[in-house]
Structures are given as structure tokens and as C-alpha cells.
N, C-alpha and C. Protein backbone atom coordinates (compact mmCIF):
# COMPACT_ATOMS: atom_id res chain seq x y z
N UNK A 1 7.44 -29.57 55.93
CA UNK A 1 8.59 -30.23 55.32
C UNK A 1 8.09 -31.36 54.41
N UNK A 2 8.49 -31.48 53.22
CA UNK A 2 8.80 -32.89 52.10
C UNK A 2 9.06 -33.96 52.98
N UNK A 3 8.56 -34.83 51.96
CA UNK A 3 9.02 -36.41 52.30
C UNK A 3 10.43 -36.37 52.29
N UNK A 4 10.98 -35.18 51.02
CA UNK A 4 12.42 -35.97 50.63
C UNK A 4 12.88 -34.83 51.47
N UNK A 5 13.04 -34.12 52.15
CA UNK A 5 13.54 -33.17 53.09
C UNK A 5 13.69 -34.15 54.88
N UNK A 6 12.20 -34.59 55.01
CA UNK A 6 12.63 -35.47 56.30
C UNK A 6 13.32 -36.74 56.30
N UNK A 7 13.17 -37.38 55.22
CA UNK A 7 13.90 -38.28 54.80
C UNK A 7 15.40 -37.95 54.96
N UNK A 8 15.87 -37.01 53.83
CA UNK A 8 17.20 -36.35 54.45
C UNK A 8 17.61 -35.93 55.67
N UNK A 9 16.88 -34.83 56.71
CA UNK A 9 17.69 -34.93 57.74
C UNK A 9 17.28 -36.28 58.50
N UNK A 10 16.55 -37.37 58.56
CA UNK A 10 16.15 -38.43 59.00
C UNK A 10 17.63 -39.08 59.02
N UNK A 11 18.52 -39.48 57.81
CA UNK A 11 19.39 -39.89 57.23
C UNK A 11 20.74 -39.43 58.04
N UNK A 12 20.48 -37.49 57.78
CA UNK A 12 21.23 -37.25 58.52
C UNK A 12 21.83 -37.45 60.00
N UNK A 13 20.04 -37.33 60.54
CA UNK A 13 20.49 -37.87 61.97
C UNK A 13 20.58 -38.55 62.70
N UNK A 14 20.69 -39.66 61.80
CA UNK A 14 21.66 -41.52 61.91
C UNK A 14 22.69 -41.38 61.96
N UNK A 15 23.60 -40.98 60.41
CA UNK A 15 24.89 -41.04 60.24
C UNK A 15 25.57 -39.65 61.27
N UNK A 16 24.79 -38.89 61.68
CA UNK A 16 25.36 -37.73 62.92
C UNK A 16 25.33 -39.07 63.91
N UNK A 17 24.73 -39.83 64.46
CA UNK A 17 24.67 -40.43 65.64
C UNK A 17 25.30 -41.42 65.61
N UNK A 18 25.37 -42.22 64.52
CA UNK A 18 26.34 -43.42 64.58
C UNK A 18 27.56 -42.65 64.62
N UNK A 19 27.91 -41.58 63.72
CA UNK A 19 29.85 -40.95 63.78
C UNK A 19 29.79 -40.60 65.51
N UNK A 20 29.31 -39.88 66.10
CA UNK A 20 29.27 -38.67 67.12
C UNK A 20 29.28 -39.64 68.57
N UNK A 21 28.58 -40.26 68.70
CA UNK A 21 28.14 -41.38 70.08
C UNK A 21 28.31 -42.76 69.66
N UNK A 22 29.68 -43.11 68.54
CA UNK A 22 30.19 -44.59 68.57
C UNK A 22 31.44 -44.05 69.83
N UNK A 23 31.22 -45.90 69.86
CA UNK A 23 32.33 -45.81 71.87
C UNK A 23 33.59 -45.54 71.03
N UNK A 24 34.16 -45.44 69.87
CA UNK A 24 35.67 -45.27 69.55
C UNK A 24 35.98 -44.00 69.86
N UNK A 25 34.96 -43.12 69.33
CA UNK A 25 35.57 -41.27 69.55
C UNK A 25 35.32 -41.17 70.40
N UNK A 26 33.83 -41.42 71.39
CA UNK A 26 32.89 -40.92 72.47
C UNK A 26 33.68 -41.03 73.75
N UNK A 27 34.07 -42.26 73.94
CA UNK A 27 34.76 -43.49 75.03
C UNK A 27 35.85 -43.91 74.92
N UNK A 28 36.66 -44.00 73.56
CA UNK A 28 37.43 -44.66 73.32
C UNK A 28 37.43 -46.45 73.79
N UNK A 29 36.27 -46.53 73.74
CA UNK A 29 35.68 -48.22 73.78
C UNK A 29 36.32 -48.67 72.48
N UNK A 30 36.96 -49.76 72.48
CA UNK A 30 37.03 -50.97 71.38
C UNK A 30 38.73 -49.96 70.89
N UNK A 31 39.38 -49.33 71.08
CA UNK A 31 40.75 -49.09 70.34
C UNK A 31 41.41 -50.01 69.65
N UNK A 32 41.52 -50.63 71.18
CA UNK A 32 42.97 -51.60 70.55
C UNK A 32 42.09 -52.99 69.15
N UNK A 33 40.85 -53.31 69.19
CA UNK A 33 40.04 -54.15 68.38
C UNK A 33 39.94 -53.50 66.80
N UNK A 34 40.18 -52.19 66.86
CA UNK A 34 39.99 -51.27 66.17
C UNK A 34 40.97 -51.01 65.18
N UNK A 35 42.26 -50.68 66.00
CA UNK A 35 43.38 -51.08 65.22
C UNK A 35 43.56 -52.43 64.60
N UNK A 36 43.55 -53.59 64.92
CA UNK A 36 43.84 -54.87 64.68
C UNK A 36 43.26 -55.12 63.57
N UNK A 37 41.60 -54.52 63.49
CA UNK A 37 40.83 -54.57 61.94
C UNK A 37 41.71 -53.73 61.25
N UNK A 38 41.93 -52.47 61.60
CA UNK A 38 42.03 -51.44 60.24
C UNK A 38 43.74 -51.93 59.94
N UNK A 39 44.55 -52.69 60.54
CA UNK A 39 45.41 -52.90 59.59
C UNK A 39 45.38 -53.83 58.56
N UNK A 40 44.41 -54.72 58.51
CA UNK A 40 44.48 -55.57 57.55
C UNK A 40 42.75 -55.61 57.08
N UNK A 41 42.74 -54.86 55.39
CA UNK A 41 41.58 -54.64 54.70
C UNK A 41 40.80 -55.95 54.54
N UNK A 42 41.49 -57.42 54.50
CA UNK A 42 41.17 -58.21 54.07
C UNK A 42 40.53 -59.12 55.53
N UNK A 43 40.67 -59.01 56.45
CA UNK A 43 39.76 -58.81 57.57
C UNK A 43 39.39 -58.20 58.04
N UNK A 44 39.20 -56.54 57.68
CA UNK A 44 38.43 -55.54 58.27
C UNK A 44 36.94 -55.97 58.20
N UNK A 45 36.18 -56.68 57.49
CA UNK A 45 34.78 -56.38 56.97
C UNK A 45 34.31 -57.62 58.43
N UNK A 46 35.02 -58.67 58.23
CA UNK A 46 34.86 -59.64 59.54
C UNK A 46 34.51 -59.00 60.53
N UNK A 47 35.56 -58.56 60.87
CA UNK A 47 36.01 -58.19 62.35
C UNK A 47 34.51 -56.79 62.90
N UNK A 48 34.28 -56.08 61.93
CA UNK A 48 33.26 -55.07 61.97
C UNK A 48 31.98 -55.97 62.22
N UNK A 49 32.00 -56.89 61.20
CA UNK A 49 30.36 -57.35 61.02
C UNK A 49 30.35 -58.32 62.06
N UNK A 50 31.56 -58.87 62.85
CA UNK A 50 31.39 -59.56 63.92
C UNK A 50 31.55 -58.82 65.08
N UNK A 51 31.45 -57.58 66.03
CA UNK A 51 31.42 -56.50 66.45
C UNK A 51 29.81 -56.33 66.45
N UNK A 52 29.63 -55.98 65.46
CA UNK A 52 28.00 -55.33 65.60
C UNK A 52 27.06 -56.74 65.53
N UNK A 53 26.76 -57.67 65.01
CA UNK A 53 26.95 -58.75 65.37
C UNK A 53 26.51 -59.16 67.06
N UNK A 54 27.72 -59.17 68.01
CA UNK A 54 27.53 -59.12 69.51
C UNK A 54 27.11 -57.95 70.04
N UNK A 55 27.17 -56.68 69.43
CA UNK A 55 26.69 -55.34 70.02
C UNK A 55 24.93 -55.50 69.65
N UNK A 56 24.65 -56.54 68.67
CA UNK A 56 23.14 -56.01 68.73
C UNK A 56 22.57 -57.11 69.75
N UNK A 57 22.95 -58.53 69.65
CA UNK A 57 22.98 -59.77 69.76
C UNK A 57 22.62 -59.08 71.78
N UNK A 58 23.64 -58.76 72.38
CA UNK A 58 24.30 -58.47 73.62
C UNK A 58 23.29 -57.67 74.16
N UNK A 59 22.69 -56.36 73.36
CA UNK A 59 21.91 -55.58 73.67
C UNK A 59 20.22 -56.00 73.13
N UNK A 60 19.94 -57.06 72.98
CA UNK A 60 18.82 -57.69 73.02
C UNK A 60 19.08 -58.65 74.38
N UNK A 61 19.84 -59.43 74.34
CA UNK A 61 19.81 -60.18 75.54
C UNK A 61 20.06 -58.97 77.13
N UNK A 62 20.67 -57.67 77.09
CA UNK A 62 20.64 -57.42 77.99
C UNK A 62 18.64 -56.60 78.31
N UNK A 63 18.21 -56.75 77.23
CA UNK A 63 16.89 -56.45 77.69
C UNK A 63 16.27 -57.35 78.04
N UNK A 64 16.11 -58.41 77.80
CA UNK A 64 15.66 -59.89 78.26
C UNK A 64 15.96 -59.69 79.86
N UNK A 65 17.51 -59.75 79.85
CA UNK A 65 17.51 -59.86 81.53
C UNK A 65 17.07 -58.44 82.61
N UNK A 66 17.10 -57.25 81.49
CA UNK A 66 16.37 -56.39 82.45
C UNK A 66 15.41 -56.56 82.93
N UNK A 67 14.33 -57.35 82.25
CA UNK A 67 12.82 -57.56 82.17
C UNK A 67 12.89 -58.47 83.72
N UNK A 68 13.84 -59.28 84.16
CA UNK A 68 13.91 -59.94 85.12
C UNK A 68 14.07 -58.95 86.29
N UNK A 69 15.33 -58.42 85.91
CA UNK A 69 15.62 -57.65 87.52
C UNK A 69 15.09 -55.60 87.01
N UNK A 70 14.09 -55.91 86.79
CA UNK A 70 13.31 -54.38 86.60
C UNK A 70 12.70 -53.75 88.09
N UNK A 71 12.89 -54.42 89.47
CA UNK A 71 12.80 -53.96 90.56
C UNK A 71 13.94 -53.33 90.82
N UNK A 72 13.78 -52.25 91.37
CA UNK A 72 14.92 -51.50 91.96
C UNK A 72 16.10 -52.21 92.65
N UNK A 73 15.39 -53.09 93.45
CA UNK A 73 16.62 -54.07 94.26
C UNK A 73 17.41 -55.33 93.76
N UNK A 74 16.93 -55.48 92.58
CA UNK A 74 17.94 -56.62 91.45
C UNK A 74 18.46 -55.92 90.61
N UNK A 75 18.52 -54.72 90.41
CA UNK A 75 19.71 -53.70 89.72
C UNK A 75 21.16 -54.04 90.04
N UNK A 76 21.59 -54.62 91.21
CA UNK A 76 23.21 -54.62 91.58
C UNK A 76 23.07 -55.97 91.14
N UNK A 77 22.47 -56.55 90.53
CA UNK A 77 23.23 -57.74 90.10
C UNK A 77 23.51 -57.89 88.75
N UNK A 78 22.76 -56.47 87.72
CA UNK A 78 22.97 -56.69 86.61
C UNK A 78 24.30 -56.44 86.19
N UNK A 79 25.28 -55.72 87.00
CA UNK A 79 26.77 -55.59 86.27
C UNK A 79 27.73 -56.94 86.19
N UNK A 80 27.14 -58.09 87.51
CA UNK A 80 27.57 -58.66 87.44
C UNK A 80 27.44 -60.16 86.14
N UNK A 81 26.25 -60.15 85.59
CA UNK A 81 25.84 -60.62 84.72
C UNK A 81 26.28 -59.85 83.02
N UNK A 82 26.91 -58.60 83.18
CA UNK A 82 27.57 -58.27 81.67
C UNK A 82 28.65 -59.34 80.92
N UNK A 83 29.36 -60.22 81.49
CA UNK A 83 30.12 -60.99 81.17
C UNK A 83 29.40 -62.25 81.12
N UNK A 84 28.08 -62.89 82.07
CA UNK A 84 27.72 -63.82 81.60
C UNK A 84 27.09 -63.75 80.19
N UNK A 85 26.58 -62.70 79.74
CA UNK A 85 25.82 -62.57 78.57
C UNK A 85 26.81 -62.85 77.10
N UNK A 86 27.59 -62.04 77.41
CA UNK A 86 28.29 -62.14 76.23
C UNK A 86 28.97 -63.36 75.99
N UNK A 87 29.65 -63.71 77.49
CA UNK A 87 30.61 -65.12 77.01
C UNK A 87 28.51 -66.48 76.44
N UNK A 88 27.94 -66.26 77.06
CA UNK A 88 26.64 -67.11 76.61
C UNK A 88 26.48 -67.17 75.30
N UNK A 89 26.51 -65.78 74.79
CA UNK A 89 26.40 -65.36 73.59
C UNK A 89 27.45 -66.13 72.27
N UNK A 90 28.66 -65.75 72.97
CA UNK A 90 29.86 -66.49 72.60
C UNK A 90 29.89 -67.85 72.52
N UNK A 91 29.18 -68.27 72.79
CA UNK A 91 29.40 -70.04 73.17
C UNK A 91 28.72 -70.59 72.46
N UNK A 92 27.45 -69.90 72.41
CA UNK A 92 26.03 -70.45 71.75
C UNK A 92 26.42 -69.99 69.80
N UNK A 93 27.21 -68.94 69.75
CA UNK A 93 27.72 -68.60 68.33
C UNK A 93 28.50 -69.85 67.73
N UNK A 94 29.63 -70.14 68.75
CA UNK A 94 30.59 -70.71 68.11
C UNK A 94 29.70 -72.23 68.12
N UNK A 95 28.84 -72.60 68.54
CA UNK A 95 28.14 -73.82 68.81
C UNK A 95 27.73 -74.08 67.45
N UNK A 96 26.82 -72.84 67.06
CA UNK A 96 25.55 -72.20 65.92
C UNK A 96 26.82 -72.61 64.87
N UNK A 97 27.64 -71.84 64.62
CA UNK A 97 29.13 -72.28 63.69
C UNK A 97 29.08 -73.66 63.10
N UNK A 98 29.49 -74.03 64.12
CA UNK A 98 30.06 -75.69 64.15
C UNK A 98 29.30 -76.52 63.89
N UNK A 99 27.96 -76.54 64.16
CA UNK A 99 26.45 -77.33 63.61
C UNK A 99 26.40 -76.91 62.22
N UNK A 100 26.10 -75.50 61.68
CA UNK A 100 25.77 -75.41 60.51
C UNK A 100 26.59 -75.05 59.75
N UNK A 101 27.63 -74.48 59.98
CA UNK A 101 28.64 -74.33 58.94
C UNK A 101 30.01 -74.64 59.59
N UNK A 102 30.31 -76.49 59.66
CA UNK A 102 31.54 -76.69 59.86
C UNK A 102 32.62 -76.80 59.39
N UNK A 103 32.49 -76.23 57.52
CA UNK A 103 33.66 -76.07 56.64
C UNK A 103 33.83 -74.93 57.26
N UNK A 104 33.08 -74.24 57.57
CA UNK A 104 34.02 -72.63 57.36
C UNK A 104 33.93 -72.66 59.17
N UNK A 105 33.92 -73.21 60.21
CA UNK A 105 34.42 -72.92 61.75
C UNK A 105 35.94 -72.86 61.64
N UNK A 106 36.48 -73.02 60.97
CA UNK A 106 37.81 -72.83 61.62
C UNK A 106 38.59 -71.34 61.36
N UNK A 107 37.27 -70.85 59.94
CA UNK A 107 37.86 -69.59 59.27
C UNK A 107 37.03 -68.63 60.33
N UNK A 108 35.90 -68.92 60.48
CA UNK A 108 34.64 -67.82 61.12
C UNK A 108 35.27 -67.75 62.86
N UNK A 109 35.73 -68.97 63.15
CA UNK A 109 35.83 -68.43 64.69
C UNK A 109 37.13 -67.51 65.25
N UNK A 110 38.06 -66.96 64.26
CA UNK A 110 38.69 -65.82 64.97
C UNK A 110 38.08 -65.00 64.88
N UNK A 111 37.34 -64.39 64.21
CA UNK A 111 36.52 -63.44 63.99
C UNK A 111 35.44 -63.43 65.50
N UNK A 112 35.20 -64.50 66.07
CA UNK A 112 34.31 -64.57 66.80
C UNK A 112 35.00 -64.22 67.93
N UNK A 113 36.18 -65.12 68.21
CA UNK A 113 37.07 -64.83 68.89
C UNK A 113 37.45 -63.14 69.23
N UNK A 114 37.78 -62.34 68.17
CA UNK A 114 38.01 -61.13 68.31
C UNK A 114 37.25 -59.96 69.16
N UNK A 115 35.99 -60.09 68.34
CA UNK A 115 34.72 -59.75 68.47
C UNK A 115 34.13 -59.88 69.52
N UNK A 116 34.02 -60.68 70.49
CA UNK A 116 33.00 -60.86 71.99
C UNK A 116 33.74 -60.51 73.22
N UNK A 117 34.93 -60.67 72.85
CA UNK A 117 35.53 -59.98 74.83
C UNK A 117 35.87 -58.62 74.08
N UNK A 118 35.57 -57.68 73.65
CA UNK A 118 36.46 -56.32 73.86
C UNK A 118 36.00 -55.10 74.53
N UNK A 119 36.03 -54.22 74.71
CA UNK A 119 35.57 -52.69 75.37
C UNK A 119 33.92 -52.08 75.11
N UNK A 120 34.25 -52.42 73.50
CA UNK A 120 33.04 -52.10 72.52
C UNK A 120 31.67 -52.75 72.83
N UNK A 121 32.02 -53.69 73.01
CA UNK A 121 30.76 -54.52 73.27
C UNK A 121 30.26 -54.79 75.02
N UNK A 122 31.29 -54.51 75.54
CA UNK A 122 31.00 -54.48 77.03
C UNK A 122 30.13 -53.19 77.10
N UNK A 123 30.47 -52.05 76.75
CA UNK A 123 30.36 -50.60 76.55
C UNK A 123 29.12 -50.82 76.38
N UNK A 124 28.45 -51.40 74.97
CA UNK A 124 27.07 -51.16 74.87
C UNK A 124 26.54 -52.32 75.38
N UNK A 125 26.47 -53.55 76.09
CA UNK A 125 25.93 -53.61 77.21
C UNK A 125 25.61 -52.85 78.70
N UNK A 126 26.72 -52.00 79.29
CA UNK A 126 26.86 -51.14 80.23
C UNK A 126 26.08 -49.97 80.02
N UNK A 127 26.33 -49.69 78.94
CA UNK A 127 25.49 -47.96 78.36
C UNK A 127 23.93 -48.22 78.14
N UNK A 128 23.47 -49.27 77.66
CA UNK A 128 21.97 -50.15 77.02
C UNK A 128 21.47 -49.99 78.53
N UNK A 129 22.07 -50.95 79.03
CA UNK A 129 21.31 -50.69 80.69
C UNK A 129 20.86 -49.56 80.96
N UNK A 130 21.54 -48.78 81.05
CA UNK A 130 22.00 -47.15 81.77
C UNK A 130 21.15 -46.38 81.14
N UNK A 131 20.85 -46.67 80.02
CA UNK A 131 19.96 -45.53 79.35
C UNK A 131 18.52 -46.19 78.77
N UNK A 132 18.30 -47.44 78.60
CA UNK A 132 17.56 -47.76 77.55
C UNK A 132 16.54 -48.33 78.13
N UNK A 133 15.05 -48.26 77.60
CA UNK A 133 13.97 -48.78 78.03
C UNK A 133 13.25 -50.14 77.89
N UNK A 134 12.70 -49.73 76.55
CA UNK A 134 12.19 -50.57 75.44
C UNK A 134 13.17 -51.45 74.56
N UNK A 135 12.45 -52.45 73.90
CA UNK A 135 13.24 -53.57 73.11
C UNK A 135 13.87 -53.22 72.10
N UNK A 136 13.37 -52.09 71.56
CA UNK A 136 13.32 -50.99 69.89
C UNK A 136 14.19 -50.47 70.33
N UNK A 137 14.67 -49.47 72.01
CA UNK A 137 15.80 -48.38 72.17
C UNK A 137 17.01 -49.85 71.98
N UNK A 138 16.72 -51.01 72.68
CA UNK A 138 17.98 -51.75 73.10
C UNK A 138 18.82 -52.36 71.59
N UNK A 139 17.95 -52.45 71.05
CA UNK A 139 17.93 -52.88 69.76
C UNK A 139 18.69 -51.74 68.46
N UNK A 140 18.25 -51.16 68.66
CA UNK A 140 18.83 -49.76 67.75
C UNK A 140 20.17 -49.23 68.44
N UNK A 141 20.30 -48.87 69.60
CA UNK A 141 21.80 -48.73 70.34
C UNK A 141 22.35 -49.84 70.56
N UNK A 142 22.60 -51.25 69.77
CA UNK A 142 23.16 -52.18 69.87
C UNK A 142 23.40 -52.03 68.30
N UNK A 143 22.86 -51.45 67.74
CA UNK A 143 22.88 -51.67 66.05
C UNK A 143 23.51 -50.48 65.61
N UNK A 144 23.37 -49.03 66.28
CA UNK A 144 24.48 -47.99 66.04
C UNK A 144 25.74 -47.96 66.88
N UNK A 145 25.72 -48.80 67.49
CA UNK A 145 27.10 -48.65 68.19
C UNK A 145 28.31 -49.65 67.61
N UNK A 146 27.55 -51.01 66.90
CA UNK A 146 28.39 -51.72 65.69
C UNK A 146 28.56 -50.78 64.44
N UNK A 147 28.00 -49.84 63.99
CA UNK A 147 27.63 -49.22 63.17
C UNK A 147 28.90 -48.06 62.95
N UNK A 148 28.97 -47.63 64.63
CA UNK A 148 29.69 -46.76 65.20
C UNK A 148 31.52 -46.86 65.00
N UNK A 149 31.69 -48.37 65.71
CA UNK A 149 32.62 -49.23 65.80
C UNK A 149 33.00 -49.67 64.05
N UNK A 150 32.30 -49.96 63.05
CA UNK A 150 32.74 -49.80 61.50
C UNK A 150 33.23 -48.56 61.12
N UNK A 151 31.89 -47.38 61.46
CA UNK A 151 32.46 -45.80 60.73
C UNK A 151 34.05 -45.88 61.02
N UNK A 152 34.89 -45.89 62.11
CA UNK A 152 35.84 -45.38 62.86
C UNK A 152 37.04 -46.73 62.66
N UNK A 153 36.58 -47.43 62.53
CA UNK A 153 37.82 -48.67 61.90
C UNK A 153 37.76 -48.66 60.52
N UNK A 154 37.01 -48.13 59.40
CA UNK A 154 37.20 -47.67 58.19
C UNK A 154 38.38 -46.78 58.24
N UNK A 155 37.71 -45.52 58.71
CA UNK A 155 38.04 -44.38 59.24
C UNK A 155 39.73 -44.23 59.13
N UNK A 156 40.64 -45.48 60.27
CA UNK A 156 41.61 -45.40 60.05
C UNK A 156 42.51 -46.31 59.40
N UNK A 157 41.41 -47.17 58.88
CA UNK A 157 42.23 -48.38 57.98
C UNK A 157 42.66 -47.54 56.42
N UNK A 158 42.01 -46.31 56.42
CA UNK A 158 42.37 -45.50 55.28
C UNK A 158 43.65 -44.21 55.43
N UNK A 159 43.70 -44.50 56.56
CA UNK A 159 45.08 -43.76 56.88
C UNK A 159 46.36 -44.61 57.51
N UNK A 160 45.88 -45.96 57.71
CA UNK A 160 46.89 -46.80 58.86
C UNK A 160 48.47 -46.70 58.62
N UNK A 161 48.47 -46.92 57.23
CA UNK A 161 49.56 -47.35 56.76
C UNK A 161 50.35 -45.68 57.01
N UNK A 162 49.88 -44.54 56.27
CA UNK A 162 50.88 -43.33 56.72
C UNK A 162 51.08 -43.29 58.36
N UNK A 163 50.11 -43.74 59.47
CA UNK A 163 50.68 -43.84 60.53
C UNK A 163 51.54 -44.46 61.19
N UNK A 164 52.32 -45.53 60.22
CA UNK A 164 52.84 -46.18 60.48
C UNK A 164 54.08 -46.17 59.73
N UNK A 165 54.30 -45.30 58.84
CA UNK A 165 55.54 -44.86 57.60
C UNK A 165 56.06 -44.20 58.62
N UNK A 166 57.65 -43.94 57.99
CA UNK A 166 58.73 -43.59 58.25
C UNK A 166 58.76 -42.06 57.67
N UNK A 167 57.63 -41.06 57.33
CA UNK A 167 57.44 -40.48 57.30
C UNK A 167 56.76 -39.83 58.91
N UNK A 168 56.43 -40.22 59.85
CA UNK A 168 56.08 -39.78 61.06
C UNK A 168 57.45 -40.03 61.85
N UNK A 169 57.31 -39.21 62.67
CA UNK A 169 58.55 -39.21 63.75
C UNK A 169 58.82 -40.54 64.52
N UNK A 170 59.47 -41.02 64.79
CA UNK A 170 59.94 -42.12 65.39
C UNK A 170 59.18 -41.91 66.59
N UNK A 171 59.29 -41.21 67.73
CA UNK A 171 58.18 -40.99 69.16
C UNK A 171 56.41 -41.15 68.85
N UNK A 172 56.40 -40.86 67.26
CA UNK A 172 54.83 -40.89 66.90
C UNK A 172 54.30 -41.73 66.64
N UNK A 173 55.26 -42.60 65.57
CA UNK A 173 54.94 -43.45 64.66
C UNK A 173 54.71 -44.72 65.52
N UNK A 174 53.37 -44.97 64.72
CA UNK A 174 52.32 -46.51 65.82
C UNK A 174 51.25 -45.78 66.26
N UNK A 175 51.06 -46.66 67.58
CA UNK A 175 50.22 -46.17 68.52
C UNK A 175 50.15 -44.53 69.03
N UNK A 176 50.86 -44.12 69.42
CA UNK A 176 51.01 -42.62 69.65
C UNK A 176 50.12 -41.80 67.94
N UNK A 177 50.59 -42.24 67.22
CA UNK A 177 49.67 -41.68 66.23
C UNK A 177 48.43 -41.62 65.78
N UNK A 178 48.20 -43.41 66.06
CA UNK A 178 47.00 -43.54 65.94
C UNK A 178 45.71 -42.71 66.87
N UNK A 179 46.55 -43.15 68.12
CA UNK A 179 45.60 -42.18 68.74
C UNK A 179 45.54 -40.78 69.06
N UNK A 180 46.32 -39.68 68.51
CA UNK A 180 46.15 -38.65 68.41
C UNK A 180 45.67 -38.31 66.85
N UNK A 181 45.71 -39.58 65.73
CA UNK A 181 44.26 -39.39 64.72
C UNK A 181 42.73 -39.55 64.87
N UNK A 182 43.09 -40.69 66.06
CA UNK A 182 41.12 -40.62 66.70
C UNK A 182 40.63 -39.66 67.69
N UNK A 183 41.89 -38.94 68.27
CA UNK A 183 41.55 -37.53 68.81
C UNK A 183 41.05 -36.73 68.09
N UNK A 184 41.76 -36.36 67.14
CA UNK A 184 41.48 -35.63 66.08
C UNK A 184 40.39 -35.84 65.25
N UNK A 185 40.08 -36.87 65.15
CA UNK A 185 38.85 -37.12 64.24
C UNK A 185 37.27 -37.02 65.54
N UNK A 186 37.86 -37.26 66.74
CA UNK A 186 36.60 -37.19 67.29
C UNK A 186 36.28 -35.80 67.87
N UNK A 187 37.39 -34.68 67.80
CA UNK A 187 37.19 -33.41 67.90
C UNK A 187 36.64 -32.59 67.07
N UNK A 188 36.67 -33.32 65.55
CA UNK A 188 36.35 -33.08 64.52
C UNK A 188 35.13 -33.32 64.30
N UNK A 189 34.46 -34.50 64.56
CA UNK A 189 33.13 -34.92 64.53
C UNK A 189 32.08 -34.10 65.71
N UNK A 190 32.97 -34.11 66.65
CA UNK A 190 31.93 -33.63 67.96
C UNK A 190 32.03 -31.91 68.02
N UNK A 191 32.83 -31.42 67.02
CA UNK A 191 32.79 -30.08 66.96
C UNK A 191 31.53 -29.70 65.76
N UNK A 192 31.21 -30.83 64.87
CA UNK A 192 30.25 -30.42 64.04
C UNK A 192 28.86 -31.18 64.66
N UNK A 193 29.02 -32.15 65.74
CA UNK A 193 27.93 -32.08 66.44
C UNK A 193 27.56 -31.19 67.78
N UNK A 194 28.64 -30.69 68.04
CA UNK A 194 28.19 -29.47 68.90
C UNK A 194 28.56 -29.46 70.14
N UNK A 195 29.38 -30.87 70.77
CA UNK A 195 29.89 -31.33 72.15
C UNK A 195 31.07 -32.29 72.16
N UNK A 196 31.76 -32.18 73.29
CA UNK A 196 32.69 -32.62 73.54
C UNK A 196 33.18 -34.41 73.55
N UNK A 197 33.27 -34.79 73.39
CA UNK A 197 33.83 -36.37 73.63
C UNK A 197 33.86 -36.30 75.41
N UNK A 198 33.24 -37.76 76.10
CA UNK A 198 33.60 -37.56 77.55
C UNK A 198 35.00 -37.88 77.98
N UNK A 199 35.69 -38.30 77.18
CA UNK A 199 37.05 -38.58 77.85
C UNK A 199 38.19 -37.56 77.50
N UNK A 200 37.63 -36.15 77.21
CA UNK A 200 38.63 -35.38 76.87
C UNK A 200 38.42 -34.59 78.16
């Protein structure tokens, strides 16, 4: 094979992995965070880049603390530490904010706000553990799963508004729609990757 042949499916089998195994289709991790971006374009880019952001941020620090409890018998304490990390994370952001850029803390911290308690980011702390070894795996599945969490809030910020017209049935229109479009789109994706979504 070419440079420019592995290069391509190289490419390809990023953007297969960020669409196919983000928690929105996979898990339905991060929905309701999901919607909230894609209705409004003019904070969609925030709300994404603050998302991946704590998904990479979260999944570096949860390798840090693996490195601590890497004996078999300090394993049950790491679930209980998924919430210290992030709210840490959270604290030390909005801190980082407020020191160096305190014109813009009052604009940057909903975004921050949004971004650190949701599904999405718990998800790839929980999943990072569960699967991941090295600093490079924790690091890269913290960086496609923000990655993941953008594809799929694009995704329906380009349809939001017909899901929400008076052109859909009154029983559909909203929520009921939305999520039988991320059904659809993740049946769609995981049928051209070859497997099922786990929550179907």
C-alpha cells in the first residue's frame, strides 16, 4: 500500500471511530447536553469544545489515578472517585478562568458549567478505566469521544429546527423526534460499521 492509500484508510478509520463508538449513538451518553448545543448555532462550538475539553482533561487524570490504585484490590474505589475528578477538574478550570481571563469569566463559565457534570463525560471516564491501559489509549479515547460528542450535536443542530416545526406530528414533535433521529442516525452509522449500538 501507498503513503496516500494508508493515509486514507488511516483517516478513514478515525472518522469510522469517532461517528460509530461516540457515547451519543453508542450509549446514548450526553443527549439531553446534546440537544441544548444543537439548538442554538451560536453556542454550539462552546458547548462541543468545552465537552471534549473535560473528556480529554478527565481521561488523563483518570490515568494518573489508575497508576495509584493499579492493584487489584484498590479497583473498588475507583468508581467512587469518577466525580471527584471531574468536579477537581471543574474547579481548578473555573479558577484557571478567573486568574487569567477575568473579562471573559462570566461569558466562559456557562460553558463550563454545561460541560463537566453530564453523561458524556462521566461515560468516558467509566469506559477509559474499563478498557484503557497506557497514557496514549487514555488520551486518544478522551479526545474521540469529545470528537464523538461534536460529530452528533452538529449532526442534529442541522436538522433541529424541522424537528421541532409544525410540520411533525404533534406526539413527535420535540424530544420524541429527536430521539428517534439519533436512532436513526446511529442505525445508520453502525450498519455501515458493521454492529449494533449497545442500547438497542
Amino acid at each position: 500500500m501507498n503513503d496516500a492509500g494508508f493515509f486514507q484508510g488511516f483517516i478513514l478509520s478515525v472518522l469510522t471511530s469517532v461517528i460509530s463508538e461516540n457515547f451519543v449513538f453508542a450509549r446514548a451518553f450526553g443527549i439531553t447536553p446534546m440537544i441544548a448545543a444543537a439548538k442554538n448555532n451560536r453556542t454550539l462550538p462552546g458547548v462541543c469544545l468545552g465537552v471534549s475539553y473535560f473528556t480529554l482533561t478527565a481521561s488523563a487524570a483518570m490515568w494518573a489515578v489508575s497508576q495509584l490504585f493499579s492493584a487489584e484490590g484498590g479497583r473498588q474505589f475507583l468508581v467512587a472517585l469518577y466525580a471527584f475528578i471531574v468536579g477537581g477538574i471543574y474547579l481548578m478550570t473555573l479558577l484557571c478562568i478567573f486568574l487569567f481571563a477575568r473579562s471573559k469569566f462570566s461569558k466562559i463559565k456557562k460553558y463550563v458549567h454545561i460541560s463537566a457534570f453530564n453523561s458524556a463525560v462521566m461515560g468516558t471516564i467509566f469506559l477509559s478505566a474499563s478498557g484503557c491501559s497506557s497514557l496514549g489509549e487514555y488520551l486518544l479515547f478522551g479526545l474521540t469521544a469529545g470528537a464523538g460528542f461534536t460529530a452528533a450535536s452538529y449532526m442534529l443542530s442541522g436538522v433541529y429546527q424541522k424537528l421541532y416545526s409544525k410540520d411533525v406530528p404533534r406526539a413527535f414533535r420535540g424530544f420524541p423526534a429527536v430521539m428517534i433521529f439519533s436512532g436513526i442516525m446511529a442505525m445508520a452509522v453502525f450498519g455501515i460499521a458493521g454492529h449494533a449500538p449497545s442500547f438497542i
